[in-house]
Protein backbone atom coordinates (compact mmCIF):
# COMPACT_ATOMS: atom_id res chain seq x y z
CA UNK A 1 -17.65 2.05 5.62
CA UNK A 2 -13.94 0.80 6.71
CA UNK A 3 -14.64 -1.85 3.36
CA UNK A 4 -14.63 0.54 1.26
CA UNK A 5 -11.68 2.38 2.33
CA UNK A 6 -9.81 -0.80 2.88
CA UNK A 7 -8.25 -2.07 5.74
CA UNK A 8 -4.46 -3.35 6.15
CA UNK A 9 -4.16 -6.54 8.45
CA UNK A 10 -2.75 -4.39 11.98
CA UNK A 11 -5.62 -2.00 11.36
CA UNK A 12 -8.09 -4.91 11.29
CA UNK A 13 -6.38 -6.75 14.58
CA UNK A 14 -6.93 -3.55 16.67
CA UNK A 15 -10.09 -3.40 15.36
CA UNK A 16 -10.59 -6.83 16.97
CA UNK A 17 -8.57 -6.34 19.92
CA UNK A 18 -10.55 -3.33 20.85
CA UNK A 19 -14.28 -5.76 20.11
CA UNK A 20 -12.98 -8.09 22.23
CA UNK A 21 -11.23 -6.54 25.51
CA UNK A 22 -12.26 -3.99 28.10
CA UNK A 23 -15.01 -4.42 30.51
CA UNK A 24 -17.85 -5.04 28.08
CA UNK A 25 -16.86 -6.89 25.06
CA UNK A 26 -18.75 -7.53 22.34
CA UNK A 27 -16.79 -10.53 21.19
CA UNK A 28 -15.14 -13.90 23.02
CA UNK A 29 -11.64 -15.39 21.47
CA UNK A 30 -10.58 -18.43 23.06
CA UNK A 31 -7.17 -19.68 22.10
CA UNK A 32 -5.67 -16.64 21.26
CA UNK A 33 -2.53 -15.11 23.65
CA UNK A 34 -2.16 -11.71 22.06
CA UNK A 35 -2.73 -9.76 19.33
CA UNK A 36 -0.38 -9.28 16.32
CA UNK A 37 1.64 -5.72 16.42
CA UNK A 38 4.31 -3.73 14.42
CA UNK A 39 7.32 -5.89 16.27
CA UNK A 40 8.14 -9.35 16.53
CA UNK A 41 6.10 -12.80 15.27
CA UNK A 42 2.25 -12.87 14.77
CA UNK A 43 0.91 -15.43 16.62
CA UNK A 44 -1.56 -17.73 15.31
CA UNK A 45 -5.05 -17.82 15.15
CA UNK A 46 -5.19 -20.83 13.31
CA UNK A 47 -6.95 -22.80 16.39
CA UNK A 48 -8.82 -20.06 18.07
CA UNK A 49 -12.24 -19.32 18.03
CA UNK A 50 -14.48 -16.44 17.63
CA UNK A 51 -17.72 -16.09 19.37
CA UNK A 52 -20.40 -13.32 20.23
CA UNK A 53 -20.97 -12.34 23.62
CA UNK A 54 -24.43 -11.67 24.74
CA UNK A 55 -23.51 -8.27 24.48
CA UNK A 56 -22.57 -8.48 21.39
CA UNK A 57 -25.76 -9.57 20.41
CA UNK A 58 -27.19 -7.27 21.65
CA UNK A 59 -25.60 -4.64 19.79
CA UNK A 60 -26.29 -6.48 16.43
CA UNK A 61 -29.88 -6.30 17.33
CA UNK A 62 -29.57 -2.71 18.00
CA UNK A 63 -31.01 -2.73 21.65
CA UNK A 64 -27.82 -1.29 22.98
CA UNK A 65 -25.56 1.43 21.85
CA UNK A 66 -21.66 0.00 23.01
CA UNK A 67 -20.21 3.35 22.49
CA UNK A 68 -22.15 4.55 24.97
CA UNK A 69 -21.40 1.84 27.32
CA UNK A 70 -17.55 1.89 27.09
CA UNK A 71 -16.91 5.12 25.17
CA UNK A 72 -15.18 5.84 21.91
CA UNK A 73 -11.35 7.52 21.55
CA UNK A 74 -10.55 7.43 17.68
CA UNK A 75 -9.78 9.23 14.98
CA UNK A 76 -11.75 8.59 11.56
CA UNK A 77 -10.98 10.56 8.81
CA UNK A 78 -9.58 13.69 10.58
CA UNK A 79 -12.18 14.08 12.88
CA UNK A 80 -11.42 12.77 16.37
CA UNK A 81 -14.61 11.05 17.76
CA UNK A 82 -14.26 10.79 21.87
CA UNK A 83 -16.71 10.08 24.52
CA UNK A 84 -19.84 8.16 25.63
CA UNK A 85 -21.99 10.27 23.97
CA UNK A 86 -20.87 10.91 20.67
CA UNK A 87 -23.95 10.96 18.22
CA UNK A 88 -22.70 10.53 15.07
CA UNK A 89 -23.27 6.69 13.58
CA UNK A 90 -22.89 5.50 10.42
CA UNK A 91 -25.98 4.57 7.71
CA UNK A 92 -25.59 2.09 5.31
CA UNK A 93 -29.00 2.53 4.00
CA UNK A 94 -28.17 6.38 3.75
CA UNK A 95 -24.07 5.43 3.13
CA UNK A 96 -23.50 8.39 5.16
CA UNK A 97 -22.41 9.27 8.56
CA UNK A 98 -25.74 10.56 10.48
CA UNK A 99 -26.52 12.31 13.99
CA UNK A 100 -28.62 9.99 16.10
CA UNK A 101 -29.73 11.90 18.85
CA UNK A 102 -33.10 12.19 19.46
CA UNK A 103 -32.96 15.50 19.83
CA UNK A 104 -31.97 16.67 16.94
């Protein structure tokens, strides 16, 4: 969904930074000191590298939900979505946001 809405650069590093730190990340980046951010120089990513963590994987394959590992705390498109259990995920066969609790 974020494609189609665009993304600037800072929006997609904290994107990134928030894939790739925590407890559970879903992504590895070796090389890289810190992210860029409103002040000072961007670093370079020029010679780091990207990788999935098994986690990650597993999330791709859809045998684990993250946000209900680590929890979610943003806001997308005026609604702020918090928590571990949030239900709402987005479709892109439906290209809509769904509920996908079992018990609906």
């Amino acid at each position: 969904m974020l494609h189609e809405l665009g993304m600037g650069d800072l929006q997609y590093w904290h994107a990134l930074s928030k894939l790739s730190q925590g407890t559970q990340p879903l992504l590895h980046i070796e090389g890289l000191e810190s992210f860029p951010h409103f002040q000072g120089t961007p670093p370079s990513f020029h010679n780091c590298s990207i990788s999935l963590t098994e986690l990650g994987r597993q999330v791709l394959e859809s045998k684990v939900d993250w946000i209900a590992l680590n929890g979610i705390d943003m806001w997308l498109g005026g609604v702020h979505v918090l928590g571990k259990s949030v239900p709402w995920r987005w479709d892109d066969e439906a290209n809509a946001i769904v509920n996908c609790r079992k018990d609906k």
